[in-house]
C-alpha atoms as a PDB file:
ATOM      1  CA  UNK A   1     -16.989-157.897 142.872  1.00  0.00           C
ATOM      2  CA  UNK A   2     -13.580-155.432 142.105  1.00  0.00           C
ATOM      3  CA  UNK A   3     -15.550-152.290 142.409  1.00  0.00           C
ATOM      4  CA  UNK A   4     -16.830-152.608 145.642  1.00  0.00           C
ATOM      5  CA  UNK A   5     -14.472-155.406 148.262  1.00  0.00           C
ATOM      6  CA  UNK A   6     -16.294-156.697 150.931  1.00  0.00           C
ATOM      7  CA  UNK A   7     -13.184-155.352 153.188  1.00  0.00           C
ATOM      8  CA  UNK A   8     -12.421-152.816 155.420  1.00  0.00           C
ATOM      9  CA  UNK A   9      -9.843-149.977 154.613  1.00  0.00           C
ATOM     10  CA  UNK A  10      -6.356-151.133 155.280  1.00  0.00           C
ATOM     11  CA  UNK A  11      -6.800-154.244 155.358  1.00  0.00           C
ATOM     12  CA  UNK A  12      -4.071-156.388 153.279  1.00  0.00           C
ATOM     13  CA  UNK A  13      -0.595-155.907 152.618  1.00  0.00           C
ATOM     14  CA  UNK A  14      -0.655-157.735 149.056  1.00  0.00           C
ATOM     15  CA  UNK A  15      -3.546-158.033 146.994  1.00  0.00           C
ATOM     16  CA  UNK A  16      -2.868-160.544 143.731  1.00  0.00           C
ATOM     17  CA  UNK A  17      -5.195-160.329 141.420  1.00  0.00           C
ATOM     18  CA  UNK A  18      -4.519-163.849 138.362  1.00  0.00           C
ATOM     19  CA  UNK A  19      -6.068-163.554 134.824  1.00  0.00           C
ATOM     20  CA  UNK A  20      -8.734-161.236 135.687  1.00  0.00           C
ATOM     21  CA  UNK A  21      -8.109-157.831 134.649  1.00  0.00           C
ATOM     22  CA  UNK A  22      -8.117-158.748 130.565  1.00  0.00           C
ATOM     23  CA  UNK A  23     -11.941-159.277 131.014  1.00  0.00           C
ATOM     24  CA  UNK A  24     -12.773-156.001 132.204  1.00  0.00           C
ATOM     25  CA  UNK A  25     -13.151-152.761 130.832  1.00  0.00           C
ATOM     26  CA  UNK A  26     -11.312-149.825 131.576  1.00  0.00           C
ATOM     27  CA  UNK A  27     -13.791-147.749 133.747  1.00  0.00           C
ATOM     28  CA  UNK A  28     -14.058-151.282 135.617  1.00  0.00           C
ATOM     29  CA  UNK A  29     -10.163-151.295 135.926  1.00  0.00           C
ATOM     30  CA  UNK A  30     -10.046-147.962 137.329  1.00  0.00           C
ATOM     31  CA  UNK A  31     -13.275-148.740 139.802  1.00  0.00           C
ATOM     32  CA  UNK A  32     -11.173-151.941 140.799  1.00  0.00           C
ATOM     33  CA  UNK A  33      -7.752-150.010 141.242  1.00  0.00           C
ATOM     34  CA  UNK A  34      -9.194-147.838 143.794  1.00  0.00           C
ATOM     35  CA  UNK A  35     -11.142-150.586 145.563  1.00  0.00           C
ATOM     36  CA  UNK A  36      -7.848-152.033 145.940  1.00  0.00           C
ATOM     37  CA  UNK A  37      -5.884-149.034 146.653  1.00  0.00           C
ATOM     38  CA  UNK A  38      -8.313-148.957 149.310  1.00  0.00           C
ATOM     39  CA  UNK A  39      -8.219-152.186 151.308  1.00  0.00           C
ATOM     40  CA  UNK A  40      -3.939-152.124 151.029  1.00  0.00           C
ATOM     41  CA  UNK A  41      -2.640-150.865 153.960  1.00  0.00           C
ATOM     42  CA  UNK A  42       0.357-148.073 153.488  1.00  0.00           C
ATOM     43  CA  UNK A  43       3.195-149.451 151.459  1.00  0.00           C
ATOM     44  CA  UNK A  44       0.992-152.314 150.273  1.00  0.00           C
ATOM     45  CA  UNK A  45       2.015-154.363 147.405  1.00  0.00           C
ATOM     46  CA  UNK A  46      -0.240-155.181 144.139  1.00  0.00           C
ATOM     47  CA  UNK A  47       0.839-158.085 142.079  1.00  0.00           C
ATOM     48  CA  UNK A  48      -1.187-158.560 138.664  1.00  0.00           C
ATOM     49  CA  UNK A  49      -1.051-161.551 136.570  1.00  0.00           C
ATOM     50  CA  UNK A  50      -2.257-161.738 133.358  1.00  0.00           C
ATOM     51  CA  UNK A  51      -2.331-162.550 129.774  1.00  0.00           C
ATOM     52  CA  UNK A  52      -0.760-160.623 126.693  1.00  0.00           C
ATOM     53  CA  UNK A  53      -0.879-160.954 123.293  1.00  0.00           C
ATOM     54  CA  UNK A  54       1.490-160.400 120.459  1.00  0.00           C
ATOM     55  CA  UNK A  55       1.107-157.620 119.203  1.00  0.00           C
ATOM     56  CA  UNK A  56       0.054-159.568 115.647  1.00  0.00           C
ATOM     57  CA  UNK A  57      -2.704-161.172 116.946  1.00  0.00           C
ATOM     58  CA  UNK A  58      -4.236-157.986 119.308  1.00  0.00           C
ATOM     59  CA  UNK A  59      -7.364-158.099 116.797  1.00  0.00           C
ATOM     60  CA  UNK A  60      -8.079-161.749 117.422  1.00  0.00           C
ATOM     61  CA  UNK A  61      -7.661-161.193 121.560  1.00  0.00           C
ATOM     62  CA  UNK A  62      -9.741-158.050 121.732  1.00  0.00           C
ATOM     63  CA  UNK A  63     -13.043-159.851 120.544  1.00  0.00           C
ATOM     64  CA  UNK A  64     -12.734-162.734 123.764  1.00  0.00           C
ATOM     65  CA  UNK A  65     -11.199-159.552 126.104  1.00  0.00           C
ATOM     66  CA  UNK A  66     -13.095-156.843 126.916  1.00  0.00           C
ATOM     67  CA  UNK A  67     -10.164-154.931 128.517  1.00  0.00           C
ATOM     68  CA  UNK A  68      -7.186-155.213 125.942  1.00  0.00           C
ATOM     69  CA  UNK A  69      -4.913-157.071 126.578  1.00  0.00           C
ATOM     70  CA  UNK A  70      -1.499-154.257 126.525  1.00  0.00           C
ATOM     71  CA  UNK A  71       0.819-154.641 129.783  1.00  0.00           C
ATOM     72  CA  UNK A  72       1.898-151.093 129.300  1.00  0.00           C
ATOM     73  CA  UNK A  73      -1.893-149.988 129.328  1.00  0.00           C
ATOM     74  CA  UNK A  74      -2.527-151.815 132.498  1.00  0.00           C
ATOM     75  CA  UNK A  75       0.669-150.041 134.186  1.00  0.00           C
ATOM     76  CA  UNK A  76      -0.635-146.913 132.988  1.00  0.00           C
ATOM     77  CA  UNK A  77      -3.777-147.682 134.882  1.00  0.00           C
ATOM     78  CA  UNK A  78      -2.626-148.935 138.174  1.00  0.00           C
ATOM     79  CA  UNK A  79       0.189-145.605 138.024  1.00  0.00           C
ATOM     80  CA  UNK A  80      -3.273-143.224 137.616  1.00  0.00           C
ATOM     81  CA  UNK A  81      -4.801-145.079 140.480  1.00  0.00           C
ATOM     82  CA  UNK A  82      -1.809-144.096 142.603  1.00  0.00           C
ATOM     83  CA  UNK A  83      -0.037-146.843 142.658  1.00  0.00           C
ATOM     84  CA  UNK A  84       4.131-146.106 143.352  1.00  0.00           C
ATOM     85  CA  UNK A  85       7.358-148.112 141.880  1.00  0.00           C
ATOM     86  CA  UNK A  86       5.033-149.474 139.065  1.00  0.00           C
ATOM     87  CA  UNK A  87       6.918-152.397 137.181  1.00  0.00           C
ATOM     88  CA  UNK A  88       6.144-154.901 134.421  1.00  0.00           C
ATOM     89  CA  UNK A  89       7.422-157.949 133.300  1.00  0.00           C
ATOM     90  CA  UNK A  90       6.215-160.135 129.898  1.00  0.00           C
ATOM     91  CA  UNK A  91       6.855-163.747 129.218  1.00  0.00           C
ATOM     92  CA  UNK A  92       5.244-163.914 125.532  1.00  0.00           C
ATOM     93  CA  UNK A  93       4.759-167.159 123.596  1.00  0.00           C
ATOM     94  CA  UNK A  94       6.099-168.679 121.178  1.00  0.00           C
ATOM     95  CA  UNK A  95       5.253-167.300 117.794  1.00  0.00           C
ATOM     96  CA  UNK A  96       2.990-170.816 116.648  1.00  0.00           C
ATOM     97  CA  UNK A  97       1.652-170.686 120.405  1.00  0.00           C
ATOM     98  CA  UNK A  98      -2.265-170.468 120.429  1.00  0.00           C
ATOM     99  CA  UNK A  99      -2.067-169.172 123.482  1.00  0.00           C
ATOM    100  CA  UNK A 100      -1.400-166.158 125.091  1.00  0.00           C
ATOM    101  CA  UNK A 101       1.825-165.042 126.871  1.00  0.00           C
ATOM    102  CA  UNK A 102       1.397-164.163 130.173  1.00  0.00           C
ATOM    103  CA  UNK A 103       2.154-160.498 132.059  1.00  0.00           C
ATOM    104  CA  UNK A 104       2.714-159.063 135.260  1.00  0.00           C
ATOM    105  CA  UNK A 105       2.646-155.396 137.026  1.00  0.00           C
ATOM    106  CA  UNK A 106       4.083-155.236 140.599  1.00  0.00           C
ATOM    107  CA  UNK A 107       3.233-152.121 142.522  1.00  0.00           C
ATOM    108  CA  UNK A 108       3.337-150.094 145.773  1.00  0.00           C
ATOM    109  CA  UNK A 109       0.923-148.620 147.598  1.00  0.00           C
ATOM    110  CA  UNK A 110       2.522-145.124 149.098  1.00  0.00           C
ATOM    111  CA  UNK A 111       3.487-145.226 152.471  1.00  0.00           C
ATOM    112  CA  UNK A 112       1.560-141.247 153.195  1.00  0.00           C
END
């Protein structure tokens, strides 16, 4: 469970986290950010994967996803968690696609 990992402080020096974070809402984000911020030892990295939507079809995504589904949201999130060097990539689909594009936020733990 993201708001409370089973781990000691300092613990990891990358935590991934894959096509999670869209189902959760933001207080659980933020809970989940700190758990995380937590268990990565100084200069830690955070890689999130996850989906995105066109911006056309956000309606249709935010009744299945809880949590949005905006990469610049989710970089605003892990940068208020603490996070350092907070960077995001987006592969969407094509525009017939069905399915989602996909998303990613690479961060650093600081090194204080």
């Amino acid at each position: 469970v993201i708001e409370q990992l089973p781990f000691p402080d300092q613990s990891f020096d990358v935590v991934l986290t894959t096509l999670m974070m869209h189902h959760l809402p933001d207080s659980l984000k933020r809970q989940g950010l700190s758990e995380i911020v937590r268990v990565l030892k100084p200069g830690g990295r955070l890689v999130i994967a996850d989906f995105t939507h066109r911006k056309e079809r956000q309606g249709q995504a935010a009744r299945f996803h809880a949590g949005g589904s905006r990469v610049e949201d989710l970089a605003a999130l892990v940068s208020a968690a603490g996070f350092e060097r907070v960077d995001t990539e987006e592969m969407l689909p094509l525009r017939f696609s069905a399915f989602p594009g996909a998303s990613f936020v690479r961060a650093y733990k600081n090194r204080a």
